[in-house]
PDB file of N, CA and C in Angstrom:
ATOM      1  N   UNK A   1     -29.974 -31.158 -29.143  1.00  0.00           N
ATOM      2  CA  UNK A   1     -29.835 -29.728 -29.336  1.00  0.00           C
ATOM      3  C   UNK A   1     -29.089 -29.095 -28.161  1.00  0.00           C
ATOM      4  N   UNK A   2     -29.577 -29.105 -26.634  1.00  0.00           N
ATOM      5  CA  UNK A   2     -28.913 -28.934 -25.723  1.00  0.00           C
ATOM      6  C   UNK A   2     -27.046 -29.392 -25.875  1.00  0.00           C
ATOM      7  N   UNK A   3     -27.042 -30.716 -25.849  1.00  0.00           N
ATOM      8  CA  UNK A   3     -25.660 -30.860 -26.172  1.00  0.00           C
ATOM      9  C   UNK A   3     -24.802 -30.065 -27.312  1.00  0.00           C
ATOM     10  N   UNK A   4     -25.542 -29.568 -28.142  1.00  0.00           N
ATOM     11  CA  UNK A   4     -24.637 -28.677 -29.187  1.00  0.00           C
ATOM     12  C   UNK A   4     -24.177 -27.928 -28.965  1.00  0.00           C
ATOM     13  N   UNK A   5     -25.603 -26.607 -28.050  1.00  0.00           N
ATOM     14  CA  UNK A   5     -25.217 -25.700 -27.826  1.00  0.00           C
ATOM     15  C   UNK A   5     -24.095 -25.738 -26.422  1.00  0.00           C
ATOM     16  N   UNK A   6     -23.693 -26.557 -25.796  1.00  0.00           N
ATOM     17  CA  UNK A   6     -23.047 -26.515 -24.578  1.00  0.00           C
ATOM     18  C   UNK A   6     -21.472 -27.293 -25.391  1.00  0.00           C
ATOM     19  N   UNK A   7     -21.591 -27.666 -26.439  1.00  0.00           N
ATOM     20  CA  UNK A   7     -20.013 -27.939 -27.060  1.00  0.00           C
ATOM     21  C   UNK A   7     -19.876 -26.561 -27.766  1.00  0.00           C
ATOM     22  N   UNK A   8     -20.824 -25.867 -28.249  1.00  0.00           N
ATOM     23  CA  UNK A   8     -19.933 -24.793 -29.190  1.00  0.00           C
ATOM     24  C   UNK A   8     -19.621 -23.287 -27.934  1.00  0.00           C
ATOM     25  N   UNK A   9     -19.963 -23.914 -26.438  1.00  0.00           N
ATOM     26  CA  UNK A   9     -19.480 -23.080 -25.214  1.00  0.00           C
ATOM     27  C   UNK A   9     -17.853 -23.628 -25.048  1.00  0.00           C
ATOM     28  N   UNK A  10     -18.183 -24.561 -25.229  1.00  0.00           N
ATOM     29  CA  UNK A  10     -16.744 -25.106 -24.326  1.00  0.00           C
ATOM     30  C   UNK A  10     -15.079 -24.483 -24.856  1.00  0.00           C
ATOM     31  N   UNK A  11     -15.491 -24.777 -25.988  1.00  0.00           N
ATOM     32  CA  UNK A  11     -14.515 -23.697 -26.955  1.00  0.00           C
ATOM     33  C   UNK A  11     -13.977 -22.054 -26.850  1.00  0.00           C
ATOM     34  N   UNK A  12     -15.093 -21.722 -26.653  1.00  0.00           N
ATOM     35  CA  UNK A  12     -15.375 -20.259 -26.210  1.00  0.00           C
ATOM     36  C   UNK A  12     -14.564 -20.005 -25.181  1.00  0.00           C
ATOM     37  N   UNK A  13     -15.095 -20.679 -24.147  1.00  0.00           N
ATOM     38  CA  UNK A  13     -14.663 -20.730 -22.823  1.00  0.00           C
ATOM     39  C   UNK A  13     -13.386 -21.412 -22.138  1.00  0.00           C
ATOM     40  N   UNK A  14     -13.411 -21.841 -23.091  1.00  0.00           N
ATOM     41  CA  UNK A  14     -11.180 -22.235 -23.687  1.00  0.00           C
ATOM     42  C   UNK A  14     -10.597 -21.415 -24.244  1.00  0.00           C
ATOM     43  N   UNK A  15     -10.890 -20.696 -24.976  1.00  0.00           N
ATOM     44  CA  UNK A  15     -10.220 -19.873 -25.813  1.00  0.00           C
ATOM     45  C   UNK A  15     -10.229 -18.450 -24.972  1.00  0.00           C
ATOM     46  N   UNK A  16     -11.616 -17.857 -24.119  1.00  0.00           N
ATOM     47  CA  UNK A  16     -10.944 -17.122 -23.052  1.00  0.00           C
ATOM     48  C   UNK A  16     -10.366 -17.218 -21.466  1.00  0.00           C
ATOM     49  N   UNK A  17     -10.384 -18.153 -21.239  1.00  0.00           N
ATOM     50  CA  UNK A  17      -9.268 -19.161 -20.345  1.00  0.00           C
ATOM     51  C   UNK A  17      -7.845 -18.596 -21.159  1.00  0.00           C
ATOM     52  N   UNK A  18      -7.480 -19.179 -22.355  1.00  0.00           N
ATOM     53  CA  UNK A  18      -6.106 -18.585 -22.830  1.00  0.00           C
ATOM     54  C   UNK A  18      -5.630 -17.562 -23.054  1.00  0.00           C
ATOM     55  N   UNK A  19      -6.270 -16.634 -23.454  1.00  0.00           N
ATOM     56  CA  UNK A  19      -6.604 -15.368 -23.298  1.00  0.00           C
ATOM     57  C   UNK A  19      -6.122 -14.837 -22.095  1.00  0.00           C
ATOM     58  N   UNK A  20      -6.685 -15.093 -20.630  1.00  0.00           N
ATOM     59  CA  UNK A  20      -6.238 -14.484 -19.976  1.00  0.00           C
ATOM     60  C   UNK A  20      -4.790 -14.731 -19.472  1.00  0.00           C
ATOM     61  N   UNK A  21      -4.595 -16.298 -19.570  1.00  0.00           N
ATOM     62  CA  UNK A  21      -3.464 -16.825 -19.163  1.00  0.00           C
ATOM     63  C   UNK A  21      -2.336 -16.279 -20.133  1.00  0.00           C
ATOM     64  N   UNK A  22      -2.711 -15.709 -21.124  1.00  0.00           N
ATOM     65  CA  UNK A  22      -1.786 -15.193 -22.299  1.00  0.00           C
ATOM     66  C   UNK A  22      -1.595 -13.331 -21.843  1.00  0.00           C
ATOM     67  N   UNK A  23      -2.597 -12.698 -21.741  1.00  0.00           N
ATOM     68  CA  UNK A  23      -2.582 -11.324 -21.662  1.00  0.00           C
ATOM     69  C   UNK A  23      -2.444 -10.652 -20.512  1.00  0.00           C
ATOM     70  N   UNK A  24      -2.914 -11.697 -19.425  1.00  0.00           N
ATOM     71  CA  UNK A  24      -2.984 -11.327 -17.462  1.00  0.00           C
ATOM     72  C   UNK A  24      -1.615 -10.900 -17.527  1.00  0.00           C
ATOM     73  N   UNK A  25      -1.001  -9.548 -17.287  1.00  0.00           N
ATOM     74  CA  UNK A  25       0.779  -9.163 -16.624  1.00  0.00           C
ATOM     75  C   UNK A  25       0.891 -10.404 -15.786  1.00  0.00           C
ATOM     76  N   UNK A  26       1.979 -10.827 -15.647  1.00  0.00           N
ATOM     77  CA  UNK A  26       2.655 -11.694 -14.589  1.00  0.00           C
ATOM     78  C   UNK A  26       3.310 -10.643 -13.247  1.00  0.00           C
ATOM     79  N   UNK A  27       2.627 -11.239 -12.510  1.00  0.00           N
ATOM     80  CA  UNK A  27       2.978 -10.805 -11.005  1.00  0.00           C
ATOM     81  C   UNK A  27       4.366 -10.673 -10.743  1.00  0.00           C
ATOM     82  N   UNK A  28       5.555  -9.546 -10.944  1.00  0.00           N
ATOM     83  CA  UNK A  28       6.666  -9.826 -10.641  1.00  0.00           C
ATOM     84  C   UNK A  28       6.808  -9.526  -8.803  1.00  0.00           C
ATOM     85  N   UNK A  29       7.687 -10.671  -7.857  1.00  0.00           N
ATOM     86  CA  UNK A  29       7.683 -10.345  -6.716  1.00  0.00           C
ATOM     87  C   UNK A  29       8.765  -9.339  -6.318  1.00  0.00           C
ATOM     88  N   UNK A  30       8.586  -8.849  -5.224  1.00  0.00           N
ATOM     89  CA  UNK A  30       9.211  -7.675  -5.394  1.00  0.00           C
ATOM     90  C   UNK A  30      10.361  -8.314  -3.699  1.00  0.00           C
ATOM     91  N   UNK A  31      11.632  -7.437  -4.000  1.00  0.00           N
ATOM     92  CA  UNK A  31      12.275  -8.298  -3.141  1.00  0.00           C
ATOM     93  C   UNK A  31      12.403  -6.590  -2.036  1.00  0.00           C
ATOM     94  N   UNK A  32      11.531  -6.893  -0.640  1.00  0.00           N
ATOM     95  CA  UNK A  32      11.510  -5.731   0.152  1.00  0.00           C
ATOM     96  C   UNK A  32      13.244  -5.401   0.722  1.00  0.00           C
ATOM     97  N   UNK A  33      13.635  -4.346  -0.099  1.00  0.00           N
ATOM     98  CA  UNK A  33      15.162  -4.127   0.945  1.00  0.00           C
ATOM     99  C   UNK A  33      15.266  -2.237   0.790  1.00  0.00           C
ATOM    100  N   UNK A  34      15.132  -1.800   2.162  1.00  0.00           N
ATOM    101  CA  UNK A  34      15.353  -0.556   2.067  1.00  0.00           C
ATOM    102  C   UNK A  34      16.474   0.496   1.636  1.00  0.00           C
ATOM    103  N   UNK A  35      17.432  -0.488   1.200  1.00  0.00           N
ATOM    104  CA  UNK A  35      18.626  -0.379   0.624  1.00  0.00           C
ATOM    105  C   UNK A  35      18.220   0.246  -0.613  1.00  0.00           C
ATOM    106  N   UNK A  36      17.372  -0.488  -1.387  1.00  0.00           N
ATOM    107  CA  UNK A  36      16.857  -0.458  -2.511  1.00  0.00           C
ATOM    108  C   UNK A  36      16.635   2.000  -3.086  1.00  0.00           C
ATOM    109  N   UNK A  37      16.154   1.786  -1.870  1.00  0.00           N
ATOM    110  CA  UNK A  37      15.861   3.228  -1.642  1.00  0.00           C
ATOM    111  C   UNK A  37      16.975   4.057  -1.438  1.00  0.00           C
ATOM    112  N   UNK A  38      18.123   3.882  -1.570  1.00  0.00           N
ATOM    113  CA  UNK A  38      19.591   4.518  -1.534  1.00  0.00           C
ATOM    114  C   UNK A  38      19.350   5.891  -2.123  1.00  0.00           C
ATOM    115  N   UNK A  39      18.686   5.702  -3.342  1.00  0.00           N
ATOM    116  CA  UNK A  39      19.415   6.865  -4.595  1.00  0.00           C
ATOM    117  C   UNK A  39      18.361   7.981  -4.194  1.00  0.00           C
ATOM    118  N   UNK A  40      17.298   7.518  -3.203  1.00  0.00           N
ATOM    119  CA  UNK A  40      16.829   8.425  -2.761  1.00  0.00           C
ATOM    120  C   UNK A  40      16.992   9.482  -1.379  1.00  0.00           C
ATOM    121  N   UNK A  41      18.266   9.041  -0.932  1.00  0.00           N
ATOM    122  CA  UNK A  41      18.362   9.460   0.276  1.00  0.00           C
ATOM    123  C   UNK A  41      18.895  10.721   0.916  1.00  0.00           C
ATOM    124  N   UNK A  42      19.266  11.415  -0.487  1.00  0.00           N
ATOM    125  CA  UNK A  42      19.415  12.868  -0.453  1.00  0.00           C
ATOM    126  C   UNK A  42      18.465  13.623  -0.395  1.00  0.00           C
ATOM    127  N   UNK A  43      17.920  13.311  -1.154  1.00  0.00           N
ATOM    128  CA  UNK A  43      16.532  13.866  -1.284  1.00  0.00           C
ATOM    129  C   UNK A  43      15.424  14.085  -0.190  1.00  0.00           C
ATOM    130  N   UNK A  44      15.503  12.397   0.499  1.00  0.00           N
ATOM    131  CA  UNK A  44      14.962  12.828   1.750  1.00  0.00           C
ATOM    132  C   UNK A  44      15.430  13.244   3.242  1.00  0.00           C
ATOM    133  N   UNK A  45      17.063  13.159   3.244  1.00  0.00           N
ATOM    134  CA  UNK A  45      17.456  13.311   3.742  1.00  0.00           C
ATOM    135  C   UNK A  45      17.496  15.055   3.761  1.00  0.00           C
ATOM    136  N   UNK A  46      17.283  15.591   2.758  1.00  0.00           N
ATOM    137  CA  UNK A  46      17.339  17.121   2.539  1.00  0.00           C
ATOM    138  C   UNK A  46      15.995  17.540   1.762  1.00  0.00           C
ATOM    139  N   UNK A  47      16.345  19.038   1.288  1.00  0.00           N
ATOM    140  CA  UNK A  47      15.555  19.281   0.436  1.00  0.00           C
ATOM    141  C   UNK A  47      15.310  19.233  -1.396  1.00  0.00           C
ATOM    142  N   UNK A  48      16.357  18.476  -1.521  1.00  0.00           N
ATOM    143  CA  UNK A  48      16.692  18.426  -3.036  1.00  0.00           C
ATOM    144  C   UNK A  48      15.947  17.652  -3.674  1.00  0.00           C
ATOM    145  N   UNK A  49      15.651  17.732  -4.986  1.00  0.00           N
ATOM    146  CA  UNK A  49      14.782  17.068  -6.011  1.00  0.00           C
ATOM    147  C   UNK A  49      15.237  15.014  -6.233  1.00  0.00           C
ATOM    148  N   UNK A  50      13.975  14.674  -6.245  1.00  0.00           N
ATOM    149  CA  UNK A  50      14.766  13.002  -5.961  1.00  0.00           C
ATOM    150  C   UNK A  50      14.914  12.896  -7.723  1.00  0.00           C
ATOM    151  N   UNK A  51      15.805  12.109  -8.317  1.00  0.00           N
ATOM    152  CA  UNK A  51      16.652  11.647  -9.538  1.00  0.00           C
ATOM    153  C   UNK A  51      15.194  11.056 -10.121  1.00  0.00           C
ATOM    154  N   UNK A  52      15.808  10.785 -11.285  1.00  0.00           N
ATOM    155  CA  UNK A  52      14.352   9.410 -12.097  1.00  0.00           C
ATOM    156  C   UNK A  52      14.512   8.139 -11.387  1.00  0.00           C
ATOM    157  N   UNK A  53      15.869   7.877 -11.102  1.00  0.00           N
ATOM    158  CA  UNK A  53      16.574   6.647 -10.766  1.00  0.00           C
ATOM    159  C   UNK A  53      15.598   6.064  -8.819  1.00  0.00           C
ATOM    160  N   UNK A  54      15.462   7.450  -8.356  1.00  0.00           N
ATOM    161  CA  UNK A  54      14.746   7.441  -7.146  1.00  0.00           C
ATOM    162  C   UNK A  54      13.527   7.273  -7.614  1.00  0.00           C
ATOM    163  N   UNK A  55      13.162   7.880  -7.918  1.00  0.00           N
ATOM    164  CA  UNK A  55      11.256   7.728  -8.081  1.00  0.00           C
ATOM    165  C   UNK A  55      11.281   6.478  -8.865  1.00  0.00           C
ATOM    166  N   UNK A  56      11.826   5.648  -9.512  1.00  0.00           N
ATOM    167  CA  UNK A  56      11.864   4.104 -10.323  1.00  0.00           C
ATOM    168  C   UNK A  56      11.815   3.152  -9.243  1.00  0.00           C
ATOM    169  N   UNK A  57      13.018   3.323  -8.096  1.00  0.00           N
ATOM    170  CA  UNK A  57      12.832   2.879  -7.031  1.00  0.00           C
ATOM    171  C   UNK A  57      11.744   2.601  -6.205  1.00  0.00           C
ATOM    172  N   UNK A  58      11.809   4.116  -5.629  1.00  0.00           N
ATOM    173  CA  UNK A  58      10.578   4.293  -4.918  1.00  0.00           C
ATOM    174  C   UNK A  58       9.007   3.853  -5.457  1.00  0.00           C
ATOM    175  N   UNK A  59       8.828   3.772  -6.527  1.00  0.00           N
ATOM    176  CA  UNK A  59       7.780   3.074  -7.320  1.00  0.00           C
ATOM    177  C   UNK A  59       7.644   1.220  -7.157  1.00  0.00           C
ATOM    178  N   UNK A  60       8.909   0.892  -7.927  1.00  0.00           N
ATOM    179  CA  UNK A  60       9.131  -0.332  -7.517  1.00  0.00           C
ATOM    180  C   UNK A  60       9.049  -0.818  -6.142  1.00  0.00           C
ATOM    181  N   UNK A  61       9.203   0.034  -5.123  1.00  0.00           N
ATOM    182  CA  UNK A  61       9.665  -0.655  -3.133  1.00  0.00           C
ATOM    183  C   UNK A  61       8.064  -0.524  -2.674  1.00  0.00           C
ATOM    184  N   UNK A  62       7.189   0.285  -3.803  1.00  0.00           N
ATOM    185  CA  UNK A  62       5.782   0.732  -3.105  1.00  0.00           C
ATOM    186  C   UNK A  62       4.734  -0.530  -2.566  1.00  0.00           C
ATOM    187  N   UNK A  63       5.194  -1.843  -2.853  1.00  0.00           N
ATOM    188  CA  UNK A  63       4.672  -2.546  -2.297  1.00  0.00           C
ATOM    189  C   UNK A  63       5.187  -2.651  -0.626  1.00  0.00           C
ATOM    190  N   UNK A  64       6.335  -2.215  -0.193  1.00  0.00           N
ATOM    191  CA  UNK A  64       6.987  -2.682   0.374  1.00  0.00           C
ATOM    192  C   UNK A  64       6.818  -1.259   1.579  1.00  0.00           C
ATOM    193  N   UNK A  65       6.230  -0.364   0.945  1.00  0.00           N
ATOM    194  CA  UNK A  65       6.470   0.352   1.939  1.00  0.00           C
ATOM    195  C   UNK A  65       5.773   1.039   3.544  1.00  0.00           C
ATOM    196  N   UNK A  66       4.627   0.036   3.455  1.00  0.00           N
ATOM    197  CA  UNK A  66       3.805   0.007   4.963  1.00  0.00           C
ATOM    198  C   UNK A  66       4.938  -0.700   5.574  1.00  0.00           C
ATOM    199  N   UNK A  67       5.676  -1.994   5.320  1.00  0.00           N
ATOM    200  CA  UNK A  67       6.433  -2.545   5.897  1.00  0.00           C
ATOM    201  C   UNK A  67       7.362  -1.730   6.801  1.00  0.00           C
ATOM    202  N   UNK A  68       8.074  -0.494   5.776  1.00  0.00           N
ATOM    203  CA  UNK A  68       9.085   0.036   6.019  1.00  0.00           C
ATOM    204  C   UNK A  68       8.096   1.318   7.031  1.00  0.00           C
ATOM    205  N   UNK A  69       7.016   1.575   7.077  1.00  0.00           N
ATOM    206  CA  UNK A  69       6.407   2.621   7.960  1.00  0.00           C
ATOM    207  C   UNK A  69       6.269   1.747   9.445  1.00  0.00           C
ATOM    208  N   UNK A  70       6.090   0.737   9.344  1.00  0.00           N
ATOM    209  CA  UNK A  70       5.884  -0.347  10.605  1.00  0.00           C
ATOM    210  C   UNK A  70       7.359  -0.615  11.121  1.00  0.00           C
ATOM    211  N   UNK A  71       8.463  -0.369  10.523  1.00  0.00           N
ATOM    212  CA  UNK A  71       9.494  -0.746  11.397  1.00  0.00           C
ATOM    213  C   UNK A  71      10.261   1.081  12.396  1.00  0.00           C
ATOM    214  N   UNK A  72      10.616   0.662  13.314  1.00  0.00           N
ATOM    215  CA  UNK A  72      10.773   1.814  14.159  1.00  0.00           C
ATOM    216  C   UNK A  72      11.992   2.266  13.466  1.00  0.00           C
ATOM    217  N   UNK A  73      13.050   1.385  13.203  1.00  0.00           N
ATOM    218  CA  UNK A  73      14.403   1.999  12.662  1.00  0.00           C
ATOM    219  C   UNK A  73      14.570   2.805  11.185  1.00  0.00           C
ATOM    220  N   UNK A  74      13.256   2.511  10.413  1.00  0.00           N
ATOM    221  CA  UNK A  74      12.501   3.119   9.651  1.00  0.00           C
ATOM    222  C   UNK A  74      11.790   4.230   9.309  1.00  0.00           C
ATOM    223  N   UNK A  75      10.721   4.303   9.946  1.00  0.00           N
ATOM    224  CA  UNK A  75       9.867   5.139  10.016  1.00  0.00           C
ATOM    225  C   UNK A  75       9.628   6.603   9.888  1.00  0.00           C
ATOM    226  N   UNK A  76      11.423   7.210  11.044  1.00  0.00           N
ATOM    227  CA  UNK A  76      11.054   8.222  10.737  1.00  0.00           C
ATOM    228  C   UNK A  76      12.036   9.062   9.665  1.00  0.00           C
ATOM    229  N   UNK A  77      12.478   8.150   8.865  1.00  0.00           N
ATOM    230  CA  UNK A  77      12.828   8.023   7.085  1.00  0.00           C
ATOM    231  C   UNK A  77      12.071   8.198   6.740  1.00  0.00           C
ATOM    232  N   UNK A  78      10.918   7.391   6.295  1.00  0.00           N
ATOM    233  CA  UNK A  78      10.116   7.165   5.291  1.00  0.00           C
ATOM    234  C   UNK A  78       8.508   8.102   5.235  1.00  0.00           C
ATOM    235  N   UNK A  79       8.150   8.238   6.707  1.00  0.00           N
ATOM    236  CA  UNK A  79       7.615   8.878   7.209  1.00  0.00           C
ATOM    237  C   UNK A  79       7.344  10.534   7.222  1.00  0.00           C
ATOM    238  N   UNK A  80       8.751  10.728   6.980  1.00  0.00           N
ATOM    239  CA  UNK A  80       9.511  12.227   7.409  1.00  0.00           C
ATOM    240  C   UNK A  80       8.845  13.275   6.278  1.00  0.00           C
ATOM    241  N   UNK A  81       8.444  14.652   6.659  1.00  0.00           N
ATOM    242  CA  UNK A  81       7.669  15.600   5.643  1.00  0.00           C
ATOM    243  C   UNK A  81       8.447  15.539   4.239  1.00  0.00           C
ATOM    244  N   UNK A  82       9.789  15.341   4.413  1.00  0.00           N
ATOM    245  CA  UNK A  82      10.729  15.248   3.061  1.00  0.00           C
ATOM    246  C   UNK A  82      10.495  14.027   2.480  1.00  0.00           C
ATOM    247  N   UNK A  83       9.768  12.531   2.890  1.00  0.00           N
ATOM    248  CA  UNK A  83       9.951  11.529   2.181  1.00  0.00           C
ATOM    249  C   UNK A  83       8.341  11.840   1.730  1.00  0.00           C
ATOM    250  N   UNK A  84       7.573  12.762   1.642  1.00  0.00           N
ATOM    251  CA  UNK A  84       6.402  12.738   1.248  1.00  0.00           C
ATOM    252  C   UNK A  84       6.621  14.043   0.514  1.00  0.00           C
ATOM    253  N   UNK A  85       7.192  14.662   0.496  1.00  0.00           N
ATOM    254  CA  UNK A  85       7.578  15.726  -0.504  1.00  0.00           C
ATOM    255  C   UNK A  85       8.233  14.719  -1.925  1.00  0.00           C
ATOM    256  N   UNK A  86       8.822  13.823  -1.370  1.00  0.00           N
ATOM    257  CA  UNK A  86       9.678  13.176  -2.376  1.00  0.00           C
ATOM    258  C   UNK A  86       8.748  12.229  -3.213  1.00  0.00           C
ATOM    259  N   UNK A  87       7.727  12.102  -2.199  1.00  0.00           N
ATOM    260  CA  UNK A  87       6.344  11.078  -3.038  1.00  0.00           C
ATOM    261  C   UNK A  87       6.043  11.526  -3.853  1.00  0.00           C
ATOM    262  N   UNK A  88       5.611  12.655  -3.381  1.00  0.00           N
ATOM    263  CA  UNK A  88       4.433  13.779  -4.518  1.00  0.00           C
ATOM    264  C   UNK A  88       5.029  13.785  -5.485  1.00  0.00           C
ATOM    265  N   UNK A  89       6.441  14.238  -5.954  1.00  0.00           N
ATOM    266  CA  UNK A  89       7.389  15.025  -6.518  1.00  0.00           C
ATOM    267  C   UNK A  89       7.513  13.377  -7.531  1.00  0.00           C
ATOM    268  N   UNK A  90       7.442  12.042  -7.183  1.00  0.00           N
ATOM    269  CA  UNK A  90       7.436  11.180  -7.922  1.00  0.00           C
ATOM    270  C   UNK A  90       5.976  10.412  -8.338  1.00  0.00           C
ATOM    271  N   UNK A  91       5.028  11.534  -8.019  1.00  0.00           N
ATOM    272  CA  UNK A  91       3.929  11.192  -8.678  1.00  0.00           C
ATOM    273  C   UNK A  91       3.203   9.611  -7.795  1.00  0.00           C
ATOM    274  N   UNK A  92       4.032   9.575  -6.344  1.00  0.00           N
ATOM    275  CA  UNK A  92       3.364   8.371  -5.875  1.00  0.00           C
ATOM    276  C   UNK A  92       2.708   8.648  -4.548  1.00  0.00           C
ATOM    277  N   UNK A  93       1.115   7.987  -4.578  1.00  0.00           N
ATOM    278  CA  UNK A  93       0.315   7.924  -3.113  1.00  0.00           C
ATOM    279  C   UNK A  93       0.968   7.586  -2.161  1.00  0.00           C
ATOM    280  N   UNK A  94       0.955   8.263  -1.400  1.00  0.00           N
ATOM    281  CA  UNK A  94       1.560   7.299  -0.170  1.00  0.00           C
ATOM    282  C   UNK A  94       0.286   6.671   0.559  1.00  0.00           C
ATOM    283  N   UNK A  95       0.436   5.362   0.643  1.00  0.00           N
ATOM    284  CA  UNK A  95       0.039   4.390   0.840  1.00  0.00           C
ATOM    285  C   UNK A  95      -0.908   4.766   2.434  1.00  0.00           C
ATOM    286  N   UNK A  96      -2.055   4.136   2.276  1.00  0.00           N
ATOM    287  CA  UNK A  96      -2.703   4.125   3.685  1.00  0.00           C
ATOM    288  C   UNK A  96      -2.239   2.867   4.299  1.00  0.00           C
ATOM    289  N   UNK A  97      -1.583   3.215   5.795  1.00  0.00           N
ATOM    290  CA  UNK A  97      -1.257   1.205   5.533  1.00  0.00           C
ATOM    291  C   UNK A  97      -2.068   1.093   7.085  1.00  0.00           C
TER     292      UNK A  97
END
């Protein structure tokens, strides 16, 4: 009896094994280049509204961007009251890093 009930698990427990391996998003890696952040650089460079094309960016680099707060040649880009105006304005946290 024991053995039955532990074969009609195994199945189960295969079938959500595949499941996740089927439905889990795949991790895309993200390639850190501050370049990437171009289309935003009016925007923070001034006071003007950042594009969709910026906030897509800036969404996409958000893994990337403690990196870019940790580098000095950086920082006070990304940092700057306009690149957090430009956050908000794209609907993104800026990151505690």
């Amino acid at each position: 009896m024991v053995m039955m009930i532990k074969a009609t698990w195994v199945p189960i427990f295969a079938l959500a094994a595949m499941l996740l391996v089927i439905l889990a998003p795949a991790a895309e890696a993200v390639t850190c280049s501050p370049m990437q952040l171009s289309p935003c650089a009016s925007a923070i460079t001034s006071s003007s509204q950042p594009s969709a094309l910026c906030c897509a960016k800036l969404k996409e680099q958000k893994p990337c961007l403690c990196g870019y707060m940790r580098n000095p040649s950086l920082r006070r880009f990304v940092s700057s009251p306009n690149a957090r105006k430009v956050s908000n304005r794209c609907k993104l946290p800026i990151p505690r890093c």
